[in-house]
PDB file of N, CA and C in Angstrom:
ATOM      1  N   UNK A   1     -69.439  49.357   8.407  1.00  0.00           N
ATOM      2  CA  UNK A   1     -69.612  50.482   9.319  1.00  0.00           C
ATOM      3  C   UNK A   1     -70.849  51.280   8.909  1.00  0.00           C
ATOM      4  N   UNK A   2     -71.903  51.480   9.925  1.00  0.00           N
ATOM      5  CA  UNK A   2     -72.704  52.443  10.026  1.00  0.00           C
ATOM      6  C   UNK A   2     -72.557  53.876   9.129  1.00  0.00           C
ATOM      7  N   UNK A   3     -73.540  54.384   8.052  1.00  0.00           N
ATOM      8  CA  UNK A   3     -72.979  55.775   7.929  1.00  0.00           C
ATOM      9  C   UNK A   3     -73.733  56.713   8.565  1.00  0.00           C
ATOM     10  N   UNK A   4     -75.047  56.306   9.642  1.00  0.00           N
ATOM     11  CA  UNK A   4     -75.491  56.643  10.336  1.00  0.00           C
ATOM     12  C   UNK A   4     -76.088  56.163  11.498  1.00  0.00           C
ATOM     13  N   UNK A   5     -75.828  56.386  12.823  1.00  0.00           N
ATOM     14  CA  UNK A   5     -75.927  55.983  14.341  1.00  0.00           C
ATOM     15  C   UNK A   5     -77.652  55.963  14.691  1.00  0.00           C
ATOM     16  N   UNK A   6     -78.094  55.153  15.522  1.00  0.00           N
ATOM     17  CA  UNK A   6     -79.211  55.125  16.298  1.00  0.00           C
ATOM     18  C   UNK A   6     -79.596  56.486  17.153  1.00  0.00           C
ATOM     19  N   UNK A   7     -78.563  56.668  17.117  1.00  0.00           N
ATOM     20  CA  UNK A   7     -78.333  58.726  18.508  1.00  0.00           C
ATOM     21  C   UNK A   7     -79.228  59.438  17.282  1.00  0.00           C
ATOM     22  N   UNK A   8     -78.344  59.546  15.891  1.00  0.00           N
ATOM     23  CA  UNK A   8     -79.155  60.205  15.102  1.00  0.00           C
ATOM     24  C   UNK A   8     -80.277  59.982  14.846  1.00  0.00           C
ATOM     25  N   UNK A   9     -80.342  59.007  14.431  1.00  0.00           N
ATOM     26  CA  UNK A   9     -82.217  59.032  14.072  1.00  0.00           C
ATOM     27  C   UNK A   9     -83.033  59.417  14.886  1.00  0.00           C
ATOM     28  N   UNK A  10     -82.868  59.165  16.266  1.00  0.00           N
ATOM     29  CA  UNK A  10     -83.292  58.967  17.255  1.00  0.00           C
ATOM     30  C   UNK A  10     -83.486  61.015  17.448  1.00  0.00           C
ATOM     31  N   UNK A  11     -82.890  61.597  17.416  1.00  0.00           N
ATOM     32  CA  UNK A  11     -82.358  62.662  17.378  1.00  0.00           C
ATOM     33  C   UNK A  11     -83.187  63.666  16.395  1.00  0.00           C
ATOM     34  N   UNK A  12     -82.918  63.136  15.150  1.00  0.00           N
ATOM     35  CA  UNK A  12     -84.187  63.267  14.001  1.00  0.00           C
ATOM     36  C   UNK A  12     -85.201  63.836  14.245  1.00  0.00           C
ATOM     37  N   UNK A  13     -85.959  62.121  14.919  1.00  0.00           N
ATOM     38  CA  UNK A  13     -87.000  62.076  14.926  1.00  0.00           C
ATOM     39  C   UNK A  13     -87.501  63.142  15.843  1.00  0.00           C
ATOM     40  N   UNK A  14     -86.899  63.244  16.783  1.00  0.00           N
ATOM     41  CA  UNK A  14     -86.810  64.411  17.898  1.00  0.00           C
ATOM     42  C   UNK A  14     -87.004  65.544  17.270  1.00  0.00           C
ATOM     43  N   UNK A  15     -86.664  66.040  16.083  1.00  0.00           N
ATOM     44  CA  UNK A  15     -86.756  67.319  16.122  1.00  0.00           C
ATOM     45  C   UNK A  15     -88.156  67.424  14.822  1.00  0.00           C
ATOM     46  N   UNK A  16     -88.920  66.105  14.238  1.00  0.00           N
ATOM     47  CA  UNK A  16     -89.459  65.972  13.476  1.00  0.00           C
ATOM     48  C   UNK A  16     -90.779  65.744  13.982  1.00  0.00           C
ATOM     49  N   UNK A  17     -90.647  65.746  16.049  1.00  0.00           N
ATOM     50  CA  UNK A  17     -91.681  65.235  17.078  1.00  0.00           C
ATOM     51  C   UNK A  17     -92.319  64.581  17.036  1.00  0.00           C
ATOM     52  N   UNK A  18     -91.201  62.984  16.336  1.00  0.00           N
ATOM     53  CA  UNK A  18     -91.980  61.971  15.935  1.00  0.00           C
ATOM     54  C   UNK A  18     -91.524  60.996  17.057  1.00  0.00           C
ATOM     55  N   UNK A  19     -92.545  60.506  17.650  1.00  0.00           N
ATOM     56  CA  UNK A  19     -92.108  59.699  18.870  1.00  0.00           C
ATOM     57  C   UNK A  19     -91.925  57.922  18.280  1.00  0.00           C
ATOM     58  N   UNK A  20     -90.717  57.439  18.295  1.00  0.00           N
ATOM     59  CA  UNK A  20     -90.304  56.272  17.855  1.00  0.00           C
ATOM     60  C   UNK A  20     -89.832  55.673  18.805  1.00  0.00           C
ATOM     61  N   UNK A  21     -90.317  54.123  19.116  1.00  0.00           N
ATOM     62  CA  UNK A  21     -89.789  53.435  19.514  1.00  0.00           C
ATOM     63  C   UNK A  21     -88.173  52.940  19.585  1.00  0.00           C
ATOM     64  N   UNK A  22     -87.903  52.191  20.230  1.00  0.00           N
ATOM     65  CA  UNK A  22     -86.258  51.478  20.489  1.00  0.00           C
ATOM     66  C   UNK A  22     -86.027  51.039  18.547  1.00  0.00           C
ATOM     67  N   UNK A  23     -87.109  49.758  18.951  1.00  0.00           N
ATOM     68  CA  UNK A  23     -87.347  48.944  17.801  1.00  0.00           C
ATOM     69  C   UNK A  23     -87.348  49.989  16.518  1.00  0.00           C
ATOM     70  N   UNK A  24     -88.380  50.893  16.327  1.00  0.00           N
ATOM     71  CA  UNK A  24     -88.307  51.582  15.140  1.00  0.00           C
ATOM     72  C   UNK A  24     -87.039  52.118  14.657  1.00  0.00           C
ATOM     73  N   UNK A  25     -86.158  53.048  15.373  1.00  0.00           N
ATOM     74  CA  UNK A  25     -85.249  53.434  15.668  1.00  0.00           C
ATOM     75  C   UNK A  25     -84.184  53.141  15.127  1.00  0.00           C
ATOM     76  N   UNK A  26     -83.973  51.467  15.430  1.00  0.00           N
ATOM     77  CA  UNK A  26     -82.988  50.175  15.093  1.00  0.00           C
ATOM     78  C   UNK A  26     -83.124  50.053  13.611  1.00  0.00           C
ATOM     79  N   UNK A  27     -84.762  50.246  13.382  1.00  0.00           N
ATOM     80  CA  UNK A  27     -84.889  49.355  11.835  1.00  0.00           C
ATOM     81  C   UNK A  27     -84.717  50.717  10.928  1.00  0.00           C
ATOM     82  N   UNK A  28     -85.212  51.762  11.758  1.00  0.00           N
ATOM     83  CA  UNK A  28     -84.581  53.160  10.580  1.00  0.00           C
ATOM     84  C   UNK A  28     -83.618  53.399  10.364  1.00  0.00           C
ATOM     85  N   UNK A  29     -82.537  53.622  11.528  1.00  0.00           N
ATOM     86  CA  UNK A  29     -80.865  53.348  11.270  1.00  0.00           C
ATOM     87  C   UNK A  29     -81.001  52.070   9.916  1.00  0.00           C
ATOM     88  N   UNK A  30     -81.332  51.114  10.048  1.00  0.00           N
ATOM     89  CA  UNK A  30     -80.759  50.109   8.870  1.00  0.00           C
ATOM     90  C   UNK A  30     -81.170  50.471   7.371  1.00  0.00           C
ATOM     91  N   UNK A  31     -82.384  51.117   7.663  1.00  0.00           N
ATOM     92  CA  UNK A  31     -82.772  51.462   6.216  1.00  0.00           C
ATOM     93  C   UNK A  31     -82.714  52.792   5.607  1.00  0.00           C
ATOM     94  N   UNK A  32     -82.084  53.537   6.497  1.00  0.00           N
ATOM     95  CA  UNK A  32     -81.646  55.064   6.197  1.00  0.00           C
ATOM     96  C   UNK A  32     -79.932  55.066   5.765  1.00  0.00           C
ATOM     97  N   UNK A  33     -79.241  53.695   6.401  1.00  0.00           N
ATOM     98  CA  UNK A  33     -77.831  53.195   5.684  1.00  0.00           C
ATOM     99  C   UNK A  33     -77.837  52.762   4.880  1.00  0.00           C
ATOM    100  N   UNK A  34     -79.097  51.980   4.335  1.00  0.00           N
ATOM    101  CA  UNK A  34     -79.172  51.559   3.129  1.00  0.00           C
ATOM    102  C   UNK A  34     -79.079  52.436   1.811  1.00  0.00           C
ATOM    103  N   UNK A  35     -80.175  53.917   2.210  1.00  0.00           N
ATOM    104  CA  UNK A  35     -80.483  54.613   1.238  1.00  0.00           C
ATOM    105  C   UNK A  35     -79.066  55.704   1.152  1.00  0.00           C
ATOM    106  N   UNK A  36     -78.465  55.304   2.223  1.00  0.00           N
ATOM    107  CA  UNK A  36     -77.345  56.431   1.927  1.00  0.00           C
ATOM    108  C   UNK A  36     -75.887  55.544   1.079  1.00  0.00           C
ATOM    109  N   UNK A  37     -76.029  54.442   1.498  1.00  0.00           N
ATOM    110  CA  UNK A  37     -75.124  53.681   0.493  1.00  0.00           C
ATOM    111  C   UNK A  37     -75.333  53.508  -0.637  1.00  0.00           C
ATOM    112  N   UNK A  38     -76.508  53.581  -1.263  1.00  0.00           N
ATOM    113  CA  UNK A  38     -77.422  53.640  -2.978  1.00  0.00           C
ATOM    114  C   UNK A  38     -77.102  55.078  -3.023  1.00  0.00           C
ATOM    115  N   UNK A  39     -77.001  55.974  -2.689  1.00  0.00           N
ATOM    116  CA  UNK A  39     -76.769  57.466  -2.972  1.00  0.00           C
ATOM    117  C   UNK A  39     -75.422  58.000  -3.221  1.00  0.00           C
ATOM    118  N   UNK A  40     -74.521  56.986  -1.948  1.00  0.00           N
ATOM    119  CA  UNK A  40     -72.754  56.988  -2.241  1.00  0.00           C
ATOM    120  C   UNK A  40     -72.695  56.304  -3.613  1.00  0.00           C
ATOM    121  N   UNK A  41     -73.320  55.282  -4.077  1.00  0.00           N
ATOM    122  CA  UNK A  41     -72.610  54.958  -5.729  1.00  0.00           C
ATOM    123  C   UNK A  41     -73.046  55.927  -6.822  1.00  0.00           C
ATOM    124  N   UNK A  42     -73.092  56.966  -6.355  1.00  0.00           N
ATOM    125  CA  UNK A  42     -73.522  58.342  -7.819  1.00  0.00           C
ATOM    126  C   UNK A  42     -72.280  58.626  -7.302  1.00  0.00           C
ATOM    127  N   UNK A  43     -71.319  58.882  -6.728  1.00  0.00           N
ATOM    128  CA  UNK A  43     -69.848  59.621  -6.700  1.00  0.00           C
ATOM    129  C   UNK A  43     -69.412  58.387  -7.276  1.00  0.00           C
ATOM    130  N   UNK A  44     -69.460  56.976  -7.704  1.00  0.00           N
ATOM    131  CA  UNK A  44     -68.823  56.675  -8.643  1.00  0.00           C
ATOM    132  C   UNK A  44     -68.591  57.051 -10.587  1.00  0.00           C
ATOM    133  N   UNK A  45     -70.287  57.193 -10.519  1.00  0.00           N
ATOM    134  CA  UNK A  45     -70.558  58.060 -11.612  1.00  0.00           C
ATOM    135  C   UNK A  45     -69.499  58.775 -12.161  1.00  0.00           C
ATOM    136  N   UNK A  46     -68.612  59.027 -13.784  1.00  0.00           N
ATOM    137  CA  UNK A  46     -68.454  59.877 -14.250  1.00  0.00           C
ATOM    138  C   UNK A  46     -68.836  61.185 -14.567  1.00  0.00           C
ATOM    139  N   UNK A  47     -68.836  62.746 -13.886  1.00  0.00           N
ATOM    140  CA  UNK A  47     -69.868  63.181 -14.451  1.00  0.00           C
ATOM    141  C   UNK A  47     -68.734  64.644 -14.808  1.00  0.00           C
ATOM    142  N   UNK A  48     -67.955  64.320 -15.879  1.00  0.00           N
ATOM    143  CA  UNK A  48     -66.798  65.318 -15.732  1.00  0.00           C
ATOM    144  C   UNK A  48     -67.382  66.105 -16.891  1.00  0.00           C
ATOM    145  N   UNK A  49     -68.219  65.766 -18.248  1.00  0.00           N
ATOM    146  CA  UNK A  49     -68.630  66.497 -19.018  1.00  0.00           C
ATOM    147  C   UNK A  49     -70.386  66.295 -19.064  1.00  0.00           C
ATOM    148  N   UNK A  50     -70.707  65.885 -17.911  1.00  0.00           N
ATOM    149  CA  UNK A  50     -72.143  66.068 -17.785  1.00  0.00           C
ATOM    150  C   UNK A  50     -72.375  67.883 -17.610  1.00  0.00           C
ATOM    151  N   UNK A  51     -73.393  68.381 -18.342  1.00  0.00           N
ATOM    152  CA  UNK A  51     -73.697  69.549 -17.938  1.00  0.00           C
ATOM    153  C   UNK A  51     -74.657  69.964 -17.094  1.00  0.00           C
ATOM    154  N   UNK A  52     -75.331  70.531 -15.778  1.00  0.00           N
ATOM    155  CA  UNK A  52     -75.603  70.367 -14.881  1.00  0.00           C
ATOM    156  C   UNK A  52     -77.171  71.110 -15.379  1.00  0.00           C
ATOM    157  N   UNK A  53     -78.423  70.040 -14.841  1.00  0.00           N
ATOM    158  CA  UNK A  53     -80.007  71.005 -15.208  1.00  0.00           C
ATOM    159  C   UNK A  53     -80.549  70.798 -14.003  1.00  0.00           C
ATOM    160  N   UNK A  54     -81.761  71.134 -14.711  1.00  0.00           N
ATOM    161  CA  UNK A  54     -82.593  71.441 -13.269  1.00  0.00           C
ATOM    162  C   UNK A  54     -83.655  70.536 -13.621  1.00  0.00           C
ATOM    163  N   UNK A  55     -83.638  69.568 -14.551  1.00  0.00           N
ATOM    164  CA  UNK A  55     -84.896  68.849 -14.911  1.00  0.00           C
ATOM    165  C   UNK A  55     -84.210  67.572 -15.463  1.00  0.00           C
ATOM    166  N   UNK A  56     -84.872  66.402 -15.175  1.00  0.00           N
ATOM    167  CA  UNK A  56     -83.879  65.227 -16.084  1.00  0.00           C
ATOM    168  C   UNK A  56     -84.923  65.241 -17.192  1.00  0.00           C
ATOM    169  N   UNK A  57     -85.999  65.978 -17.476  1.00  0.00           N
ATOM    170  CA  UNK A  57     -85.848  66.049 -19.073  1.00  0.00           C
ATOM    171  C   UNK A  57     -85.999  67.516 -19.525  1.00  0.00           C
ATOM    172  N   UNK A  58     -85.371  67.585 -21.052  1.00  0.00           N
ATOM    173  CA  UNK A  58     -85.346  68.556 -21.564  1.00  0.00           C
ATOM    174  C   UNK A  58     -87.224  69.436 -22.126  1.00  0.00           C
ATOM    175  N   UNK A  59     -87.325  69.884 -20.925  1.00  0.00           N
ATOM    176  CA  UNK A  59     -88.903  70.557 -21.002  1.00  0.00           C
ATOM    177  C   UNK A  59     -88.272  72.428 -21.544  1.00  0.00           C
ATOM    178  N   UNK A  60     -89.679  72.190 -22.220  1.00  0.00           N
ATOM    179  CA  UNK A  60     -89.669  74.361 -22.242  1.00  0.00           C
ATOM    180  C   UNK A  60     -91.274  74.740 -21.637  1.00  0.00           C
ATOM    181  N   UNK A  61     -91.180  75.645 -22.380  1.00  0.00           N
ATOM    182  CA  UNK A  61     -92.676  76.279 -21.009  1.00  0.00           C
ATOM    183  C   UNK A  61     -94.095  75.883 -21.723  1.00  0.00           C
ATOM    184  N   UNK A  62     -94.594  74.962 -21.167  1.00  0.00           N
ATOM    185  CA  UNK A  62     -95.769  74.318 -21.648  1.00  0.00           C
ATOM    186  C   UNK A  62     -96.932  75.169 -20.954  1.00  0.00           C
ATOM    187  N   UNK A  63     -96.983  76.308 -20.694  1.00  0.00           N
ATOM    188  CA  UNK A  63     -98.104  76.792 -20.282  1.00  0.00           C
ATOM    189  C   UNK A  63     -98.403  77.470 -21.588  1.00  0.00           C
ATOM    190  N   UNK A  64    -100.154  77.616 -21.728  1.00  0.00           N
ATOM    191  CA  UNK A  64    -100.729  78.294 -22.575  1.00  0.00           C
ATOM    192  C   UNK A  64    -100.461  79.747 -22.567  1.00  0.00           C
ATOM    193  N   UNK A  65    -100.459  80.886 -23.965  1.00  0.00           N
ATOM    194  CA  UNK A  65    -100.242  81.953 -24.146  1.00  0.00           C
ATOM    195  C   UNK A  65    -101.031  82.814 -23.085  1.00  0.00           C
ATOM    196  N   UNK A  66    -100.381  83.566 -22.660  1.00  0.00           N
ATOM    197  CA  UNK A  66    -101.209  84.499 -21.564  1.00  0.00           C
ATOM    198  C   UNK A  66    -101.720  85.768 -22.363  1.00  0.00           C
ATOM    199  N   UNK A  67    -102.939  85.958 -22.890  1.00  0.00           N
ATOM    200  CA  UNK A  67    -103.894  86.848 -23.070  1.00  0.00           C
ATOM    201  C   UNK A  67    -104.666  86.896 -22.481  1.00  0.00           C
ATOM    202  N   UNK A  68    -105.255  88.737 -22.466  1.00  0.00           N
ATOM    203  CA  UNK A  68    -107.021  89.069 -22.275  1.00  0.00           C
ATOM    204  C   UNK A  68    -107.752  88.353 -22.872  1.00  0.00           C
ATOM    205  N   UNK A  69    -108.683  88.223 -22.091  1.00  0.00           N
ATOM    206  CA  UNK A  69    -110.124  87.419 -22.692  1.00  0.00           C
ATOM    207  C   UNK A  69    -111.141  88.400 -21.847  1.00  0.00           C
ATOM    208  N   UNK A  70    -112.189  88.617 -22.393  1.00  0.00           N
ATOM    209  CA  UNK A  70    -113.754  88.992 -21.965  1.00  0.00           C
ATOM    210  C   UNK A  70    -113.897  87.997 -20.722  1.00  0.00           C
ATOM    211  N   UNK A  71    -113.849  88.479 -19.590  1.00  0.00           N
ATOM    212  CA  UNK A  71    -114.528  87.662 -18.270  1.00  0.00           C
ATOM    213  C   UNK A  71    -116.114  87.661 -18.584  1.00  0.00           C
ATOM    214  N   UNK A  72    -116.706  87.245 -16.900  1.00  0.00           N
ATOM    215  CA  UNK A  72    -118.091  86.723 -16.922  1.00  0.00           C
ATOM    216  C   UNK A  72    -118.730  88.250 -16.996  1.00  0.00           C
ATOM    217  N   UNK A  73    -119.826  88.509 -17.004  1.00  0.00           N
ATOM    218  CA  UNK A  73    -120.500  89.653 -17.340  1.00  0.00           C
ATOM    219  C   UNK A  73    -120.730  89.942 -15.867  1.00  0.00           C
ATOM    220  N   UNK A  74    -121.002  91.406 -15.146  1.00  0.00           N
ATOM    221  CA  UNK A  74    -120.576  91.690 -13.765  1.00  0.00           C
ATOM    222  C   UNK A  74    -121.851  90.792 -13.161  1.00  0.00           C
ATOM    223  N   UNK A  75    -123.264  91.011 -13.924  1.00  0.00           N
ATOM    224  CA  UNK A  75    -124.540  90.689 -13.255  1.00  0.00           C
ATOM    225  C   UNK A  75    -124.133  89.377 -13.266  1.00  0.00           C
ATOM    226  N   UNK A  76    -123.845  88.352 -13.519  1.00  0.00           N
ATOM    227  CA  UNK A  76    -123.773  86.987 -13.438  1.00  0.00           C
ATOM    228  C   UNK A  76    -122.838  86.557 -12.283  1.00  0.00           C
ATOM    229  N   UNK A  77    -121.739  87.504 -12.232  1.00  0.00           N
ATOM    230  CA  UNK A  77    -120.903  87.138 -11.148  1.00  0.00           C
ATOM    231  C   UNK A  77    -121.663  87.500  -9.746  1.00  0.00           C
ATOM    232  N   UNK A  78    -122.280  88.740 -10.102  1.00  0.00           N
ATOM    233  CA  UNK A  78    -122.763  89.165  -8.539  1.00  0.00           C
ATOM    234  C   UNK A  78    -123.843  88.251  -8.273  1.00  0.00           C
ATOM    235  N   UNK A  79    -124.886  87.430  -9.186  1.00  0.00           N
ATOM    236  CA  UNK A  79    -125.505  86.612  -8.431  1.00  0.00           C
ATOM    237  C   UNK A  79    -125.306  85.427  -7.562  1.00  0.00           C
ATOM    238  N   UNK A  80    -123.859  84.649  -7.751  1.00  0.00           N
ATOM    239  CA  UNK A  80    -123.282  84.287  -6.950  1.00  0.00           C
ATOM    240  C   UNK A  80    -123.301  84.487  -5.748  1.00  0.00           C
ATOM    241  N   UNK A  81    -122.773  85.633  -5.176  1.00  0.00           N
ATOM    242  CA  UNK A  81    -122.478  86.580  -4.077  1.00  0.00           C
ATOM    243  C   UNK A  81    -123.564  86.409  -3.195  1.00  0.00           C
ATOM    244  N   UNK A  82    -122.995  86.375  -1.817  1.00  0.00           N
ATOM    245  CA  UNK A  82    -123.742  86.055  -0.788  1.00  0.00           C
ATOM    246  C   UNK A  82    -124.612  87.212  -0.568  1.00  0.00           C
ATOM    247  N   UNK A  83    -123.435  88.154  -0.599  1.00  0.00           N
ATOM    248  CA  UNK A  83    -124.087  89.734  -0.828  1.00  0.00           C
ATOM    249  C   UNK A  83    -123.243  90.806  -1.497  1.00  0.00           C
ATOM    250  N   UNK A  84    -123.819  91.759  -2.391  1.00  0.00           N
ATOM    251  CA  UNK A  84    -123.299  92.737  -3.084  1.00  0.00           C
ATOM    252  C   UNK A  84    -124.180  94.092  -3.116  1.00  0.00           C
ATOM    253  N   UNK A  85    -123.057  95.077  -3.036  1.00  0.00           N
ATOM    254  CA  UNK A  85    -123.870  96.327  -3.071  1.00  0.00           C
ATOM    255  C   UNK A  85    -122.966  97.085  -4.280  1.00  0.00           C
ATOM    256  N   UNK A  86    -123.843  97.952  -5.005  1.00  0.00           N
ATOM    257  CA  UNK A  86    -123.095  99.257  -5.697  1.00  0.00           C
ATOM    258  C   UNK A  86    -122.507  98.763  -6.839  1.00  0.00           C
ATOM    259  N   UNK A  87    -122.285  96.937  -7.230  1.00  0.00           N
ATOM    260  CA  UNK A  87    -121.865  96.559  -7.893  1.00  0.00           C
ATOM    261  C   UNK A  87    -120.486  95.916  -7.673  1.00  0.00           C
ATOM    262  N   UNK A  88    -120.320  95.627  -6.197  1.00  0.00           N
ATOM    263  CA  UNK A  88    -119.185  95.202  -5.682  1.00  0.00           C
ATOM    264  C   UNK A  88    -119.614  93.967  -4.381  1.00  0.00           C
ATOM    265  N   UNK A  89    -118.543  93.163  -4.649  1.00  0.00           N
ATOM    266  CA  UNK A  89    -118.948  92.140  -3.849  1.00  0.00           C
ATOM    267  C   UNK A  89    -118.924  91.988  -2.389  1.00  0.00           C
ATOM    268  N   UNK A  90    -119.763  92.284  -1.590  1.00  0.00           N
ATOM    269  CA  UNK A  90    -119.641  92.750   0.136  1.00  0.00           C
ATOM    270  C   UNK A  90    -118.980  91.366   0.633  1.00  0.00           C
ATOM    271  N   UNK A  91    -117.897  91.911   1.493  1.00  0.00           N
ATOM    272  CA  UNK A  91    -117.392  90.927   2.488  1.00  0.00           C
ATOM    273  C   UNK A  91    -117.356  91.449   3.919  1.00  0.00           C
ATOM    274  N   UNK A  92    -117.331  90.606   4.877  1.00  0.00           N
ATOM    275  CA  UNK A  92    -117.096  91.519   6.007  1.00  0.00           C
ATOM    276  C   UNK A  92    -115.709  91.974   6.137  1.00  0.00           C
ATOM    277  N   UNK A  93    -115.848  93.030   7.102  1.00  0.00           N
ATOM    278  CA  UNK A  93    -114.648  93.792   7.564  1.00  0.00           C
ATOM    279  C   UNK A  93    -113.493  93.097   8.334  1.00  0.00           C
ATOM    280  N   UNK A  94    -112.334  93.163   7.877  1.00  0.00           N
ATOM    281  CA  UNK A  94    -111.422  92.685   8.781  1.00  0.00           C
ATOM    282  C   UNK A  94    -110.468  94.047   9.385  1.00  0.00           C
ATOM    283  N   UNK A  95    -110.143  94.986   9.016  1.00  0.00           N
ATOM    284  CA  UNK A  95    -109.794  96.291   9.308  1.00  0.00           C
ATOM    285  C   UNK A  95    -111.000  97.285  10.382  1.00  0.00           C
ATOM    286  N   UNK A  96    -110.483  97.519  11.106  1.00  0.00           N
ATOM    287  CA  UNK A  96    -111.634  98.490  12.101  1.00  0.00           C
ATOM    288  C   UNK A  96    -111.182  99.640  11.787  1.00  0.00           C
TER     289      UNK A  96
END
């Protein structure tokens, strides 16, 4: 038995405004039952003293220490700049 219908996919795809053929349709139903029957054998799984994460590996925070540092010096940044006045970088106006 089907654990999912042709109506659905079909349906899906509809709301994903993916325009699929009959044919496509047919062969996604088969391979979207497939992936849901590989997904039903994890409820065979024991998982009565598994403890529940958010990562299948045990990571901690690999980002570098967040300190001040000395940025670029202002004159170097403003030569960049398409344009700058007063020591600030001109953009146009989006506020009237």
């Amino acid at each position: 038995m089907s654990r999912i219908s042709t109506d659905q996919v079909k349906h899906v795809a509809h709301l994903a405004r993916l325009a699929i053929t009959e044919e496509e349709a047919v062969t996604f139903t088969e391979q979207l039952d497939k992936i849901i029957s590989f997904a039903e054998l994890l409820n065979e799984l024991d998982t009565e003293n598994v403890e529940p994460t958010s990562h299948v590996l045990d990571m901690k925070n690999v980002m570098r220490e967040d300190k001040a540092e000395k940025g670029l010096p202002q004159k170097e940044v403003l030569k960049n700049a398409p344009e700058h006045q007063d020591g600030y970088i001109k953009v146009p106006s989006i506020i009237e």
